[in-house]
C-alpha atoms as a PDB file:
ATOM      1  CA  UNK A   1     -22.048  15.967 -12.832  1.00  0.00           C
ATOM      2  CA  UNK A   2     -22.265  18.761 -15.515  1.00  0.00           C
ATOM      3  CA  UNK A   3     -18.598  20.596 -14.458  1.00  0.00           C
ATOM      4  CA  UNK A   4     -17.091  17.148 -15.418  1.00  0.00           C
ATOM      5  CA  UNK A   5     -18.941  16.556 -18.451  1.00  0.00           C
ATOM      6  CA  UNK A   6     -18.404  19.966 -19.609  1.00  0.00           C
ATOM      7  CA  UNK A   7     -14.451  19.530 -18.862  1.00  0.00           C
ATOM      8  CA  UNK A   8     -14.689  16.352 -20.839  1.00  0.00           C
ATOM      9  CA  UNK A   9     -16.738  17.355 -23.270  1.00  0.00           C
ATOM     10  CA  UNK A  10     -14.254  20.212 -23.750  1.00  0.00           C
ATOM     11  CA  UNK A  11     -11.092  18.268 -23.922  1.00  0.00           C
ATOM     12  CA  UNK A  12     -10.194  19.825 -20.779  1.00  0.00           C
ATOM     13  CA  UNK A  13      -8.357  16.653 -18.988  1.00  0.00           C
ATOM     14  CA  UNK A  14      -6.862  19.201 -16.158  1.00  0.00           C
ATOM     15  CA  UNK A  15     -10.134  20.492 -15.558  1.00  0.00           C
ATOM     16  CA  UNK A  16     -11.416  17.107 -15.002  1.00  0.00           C
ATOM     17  CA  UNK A  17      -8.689  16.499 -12.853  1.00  0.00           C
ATOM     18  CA  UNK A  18      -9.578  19.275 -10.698  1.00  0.00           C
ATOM     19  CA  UNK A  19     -13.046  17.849  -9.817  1.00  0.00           C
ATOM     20  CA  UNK A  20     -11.097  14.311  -8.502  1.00  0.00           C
ATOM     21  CA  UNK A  21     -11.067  13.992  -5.069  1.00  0.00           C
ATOM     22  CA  UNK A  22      -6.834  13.912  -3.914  1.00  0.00           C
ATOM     23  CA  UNK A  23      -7.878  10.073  -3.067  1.00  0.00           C
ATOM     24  CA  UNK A  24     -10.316   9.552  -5.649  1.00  0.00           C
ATOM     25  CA  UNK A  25     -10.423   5.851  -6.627  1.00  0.00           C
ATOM     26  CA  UNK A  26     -10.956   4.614 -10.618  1.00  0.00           C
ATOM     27  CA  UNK A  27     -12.237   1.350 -11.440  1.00  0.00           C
ATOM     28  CA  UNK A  28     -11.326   0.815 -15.170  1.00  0.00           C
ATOM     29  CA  UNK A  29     -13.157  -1.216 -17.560  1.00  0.00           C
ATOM     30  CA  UNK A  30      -9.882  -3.183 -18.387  1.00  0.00           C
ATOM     31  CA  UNK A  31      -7.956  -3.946 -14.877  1.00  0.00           C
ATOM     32  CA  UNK A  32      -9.021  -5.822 -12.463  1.00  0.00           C
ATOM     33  CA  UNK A  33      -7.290  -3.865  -9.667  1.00  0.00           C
ATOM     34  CA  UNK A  34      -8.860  -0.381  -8.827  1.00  0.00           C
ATOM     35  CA  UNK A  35      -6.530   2.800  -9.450  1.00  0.00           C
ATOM     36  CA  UNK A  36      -6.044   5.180  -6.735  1.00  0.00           C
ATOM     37  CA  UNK A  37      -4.669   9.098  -6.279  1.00  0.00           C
ATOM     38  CA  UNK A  38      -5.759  12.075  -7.956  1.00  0.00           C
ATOM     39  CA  UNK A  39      -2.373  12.485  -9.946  1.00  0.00           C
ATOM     40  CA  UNK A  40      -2.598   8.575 -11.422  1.00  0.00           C
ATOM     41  CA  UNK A  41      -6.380   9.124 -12.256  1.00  0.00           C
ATOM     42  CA  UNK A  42      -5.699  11.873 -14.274  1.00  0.00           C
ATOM     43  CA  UNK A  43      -2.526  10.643 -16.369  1.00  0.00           C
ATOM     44  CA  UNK A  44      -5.477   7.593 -16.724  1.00  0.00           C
ATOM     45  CA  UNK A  45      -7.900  10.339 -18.624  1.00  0.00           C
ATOM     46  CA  UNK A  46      -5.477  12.031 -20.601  1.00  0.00           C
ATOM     47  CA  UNK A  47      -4.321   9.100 -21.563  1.00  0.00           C
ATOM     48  CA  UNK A  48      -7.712   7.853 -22.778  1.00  0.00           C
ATOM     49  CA  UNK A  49      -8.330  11.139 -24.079  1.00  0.00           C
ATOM     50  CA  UNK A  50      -5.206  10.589 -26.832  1.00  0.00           C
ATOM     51  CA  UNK A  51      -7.229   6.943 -27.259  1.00  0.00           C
ATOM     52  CA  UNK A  52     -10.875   7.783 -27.646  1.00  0.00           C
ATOM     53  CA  UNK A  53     -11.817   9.180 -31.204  1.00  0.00           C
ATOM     54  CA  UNK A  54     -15.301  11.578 -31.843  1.00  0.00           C
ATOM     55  CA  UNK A  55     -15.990  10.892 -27.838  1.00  0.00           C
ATOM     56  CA  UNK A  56     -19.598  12.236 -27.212  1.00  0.00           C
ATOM     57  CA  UNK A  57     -21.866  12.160 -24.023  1.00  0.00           C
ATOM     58  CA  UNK A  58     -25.156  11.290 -25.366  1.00  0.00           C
ATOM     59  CA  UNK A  59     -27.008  11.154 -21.827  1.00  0.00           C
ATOM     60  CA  UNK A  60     -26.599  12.004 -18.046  1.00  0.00           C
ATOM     61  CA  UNK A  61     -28.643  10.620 -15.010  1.00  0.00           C
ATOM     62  CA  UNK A  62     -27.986  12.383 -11.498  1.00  0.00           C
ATOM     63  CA  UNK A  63     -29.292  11.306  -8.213  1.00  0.00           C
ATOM     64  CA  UNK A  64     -27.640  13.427  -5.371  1.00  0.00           C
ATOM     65  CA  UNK A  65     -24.294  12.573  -5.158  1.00  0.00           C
ATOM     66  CA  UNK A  66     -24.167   9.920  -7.780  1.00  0.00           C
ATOM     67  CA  UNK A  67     -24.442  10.253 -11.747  1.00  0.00           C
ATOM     68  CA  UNK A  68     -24.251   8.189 -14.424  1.00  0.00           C
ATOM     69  CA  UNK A  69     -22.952   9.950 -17.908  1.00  0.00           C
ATOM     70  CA  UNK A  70     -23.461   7.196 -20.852  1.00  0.00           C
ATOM     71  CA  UNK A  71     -21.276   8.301 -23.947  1.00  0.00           C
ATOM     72  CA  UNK A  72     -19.832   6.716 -27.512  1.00  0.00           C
ATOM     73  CA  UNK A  73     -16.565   7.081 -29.197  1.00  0.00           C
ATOM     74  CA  UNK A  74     -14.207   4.979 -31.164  1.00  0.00           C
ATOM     75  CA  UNK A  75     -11.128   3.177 -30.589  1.00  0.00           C
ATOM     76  CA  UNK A  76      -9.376   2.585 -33.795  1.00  0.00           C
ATOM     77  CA  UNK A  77     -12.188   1.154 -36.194  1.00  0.00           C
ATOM     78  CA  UNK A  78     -14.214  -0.134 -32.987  1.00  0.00           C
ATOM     79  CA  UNK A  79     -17.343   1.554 -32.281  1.00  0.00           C
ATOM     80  CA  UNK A  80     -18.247   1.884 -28.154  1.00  0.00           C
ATOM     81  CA  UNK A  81     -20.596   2.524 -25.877  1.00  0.00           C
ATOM     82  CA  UNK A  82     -19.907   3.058 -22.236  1.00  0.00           C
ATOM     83  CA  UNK A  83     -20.962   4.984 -18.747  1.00  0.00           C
ATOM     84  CA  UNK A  84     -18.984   6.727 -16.654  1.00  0.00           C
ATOM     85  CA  UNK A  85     -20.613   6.048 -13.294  1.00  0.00           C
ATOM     86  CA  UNK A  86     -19.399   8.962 -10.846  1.00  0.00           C
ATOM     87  CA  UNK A  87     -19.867   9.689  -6.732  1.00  0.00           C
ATOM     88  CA  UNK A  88     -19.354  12.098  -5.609  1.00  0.00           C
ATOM     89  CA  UNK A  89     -18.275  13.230  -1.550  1.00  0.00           C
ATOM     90  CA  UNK A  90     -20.165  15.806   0.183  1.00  0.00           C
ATOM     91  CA  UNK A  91     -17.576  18.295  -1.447  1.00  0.00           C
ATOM     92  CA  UNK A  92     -18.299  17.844  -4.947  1.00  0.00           C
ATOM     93  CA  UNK A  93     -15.270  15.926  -5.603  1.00  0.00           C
ATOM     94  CA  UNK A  94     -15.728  12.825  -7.177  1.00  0.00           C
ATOM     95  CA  UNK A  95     -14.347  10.446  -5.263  1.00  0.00           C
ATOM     96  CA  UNK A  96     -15.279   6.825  -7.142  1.00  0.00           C
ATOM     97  CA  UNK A  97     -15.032   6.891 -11.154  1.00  0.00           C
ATOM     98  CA  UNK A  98     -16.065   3.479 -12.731  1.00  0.00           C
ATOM     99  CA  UNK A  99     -16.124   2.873 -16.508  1.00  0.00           C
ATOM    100  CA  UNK A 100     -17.869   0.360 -18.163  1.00  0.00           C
ATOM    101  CA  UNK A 101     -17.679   0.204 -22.113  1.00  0.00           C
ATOM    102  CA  UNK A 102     -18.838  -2.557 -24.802  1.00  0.00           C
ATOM    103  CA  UNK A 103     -18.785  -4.079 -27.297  1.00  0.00           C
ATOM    104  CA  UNK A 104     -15.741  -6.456 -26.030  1.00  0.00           C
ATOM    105  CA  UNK A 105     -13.744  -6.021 -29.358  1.00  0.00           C
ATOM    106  CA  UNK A 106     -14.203  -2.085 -28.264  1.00  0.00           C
ATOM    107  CA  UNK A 107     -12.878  -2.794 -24.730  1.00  0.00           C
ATOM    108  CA  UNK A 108     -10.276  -5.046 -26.072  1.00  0.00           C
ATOM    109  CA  UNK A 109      -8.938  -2.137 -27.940  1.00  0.00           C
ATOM    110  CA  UNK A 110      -8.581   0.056 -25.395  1.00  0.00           C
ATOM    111  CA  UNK A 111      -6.853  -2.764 -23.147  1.00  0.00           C
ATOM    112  CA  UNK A 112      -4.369  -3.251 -26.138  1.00  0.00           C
ATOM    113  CA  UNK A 113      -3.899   0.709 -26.369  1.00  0.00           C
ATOM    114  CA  UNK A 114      -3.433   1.472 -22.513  1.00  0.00           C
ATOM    115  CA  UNK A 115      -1.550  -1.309 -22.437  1.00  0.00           C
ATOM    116  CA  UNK A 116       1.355  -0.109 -24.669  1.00  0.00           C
ATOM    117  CA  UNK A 117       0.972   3.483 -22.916  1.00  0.00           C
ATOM    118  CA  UNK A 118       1.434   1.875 -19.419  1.00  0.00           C
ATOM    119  CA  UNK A 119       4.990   0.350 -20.740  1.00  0.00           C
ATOM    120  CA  UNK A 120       5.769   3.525 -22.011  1.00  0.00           C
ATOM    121  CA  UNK A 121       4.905   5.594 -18.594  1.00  0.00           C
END
């Protein structure tokens, strides 16, 4: 999904909001429970957005409605790796946004970082 990478890649989180289906549905590499809602989805990337550090797509695999955008960043002194894997509904809209990221001390990071934002929201 290039108008999402691009948004991304732009630091353009209300862009990237934009292309989220109203019920979109996020499946975060840290919670067990999924997230739903356009509005909580995006306060979920910006907030990532303030977490991740030199965040770069390095590939992108599409197949109709689905797409898989691999990237790396850094989360403190953690190096990651991770996908975004994106479908989309026969809109455009993405309407399921899962995120897998490793190494675990990465993802533990992030956990401990969203974690602190969450009791401040």
């Amino acid at each position: 999904m290039k108008a999402f990478r691009q948004a991304v890649e732009a630091g353009d989180i209300q862009a990237a909001t934009a292309l989220l289906a109203p019920d979109v549905v996020f499946h975060s590499p840290v919670s067990f429970k999924p997230y739903h809602g356009r509005d909580e989805v995006g306060w979920i990337l910006a907030t990532v957005a303030t977490i991740f550090e030199d965040f770069v797509y390095v590939d992108e695999l599409e197949n109709g409605l689905h797409s898989a955008l691999r990237f790396r960043t850094r989360i403190g002194d953690r190096v990651a790796e991770g996908v975004d894997l994106i479908e989309r509904d026969a809109e455009g809209h993405i309407r399921t946004l899962t995120v897998m990221i490793r190494p675990l001390s990465a993802l533990q990071a992030l956990g401990a970082a969203m974690a602190a934002r969450f009791g401040a929201k």
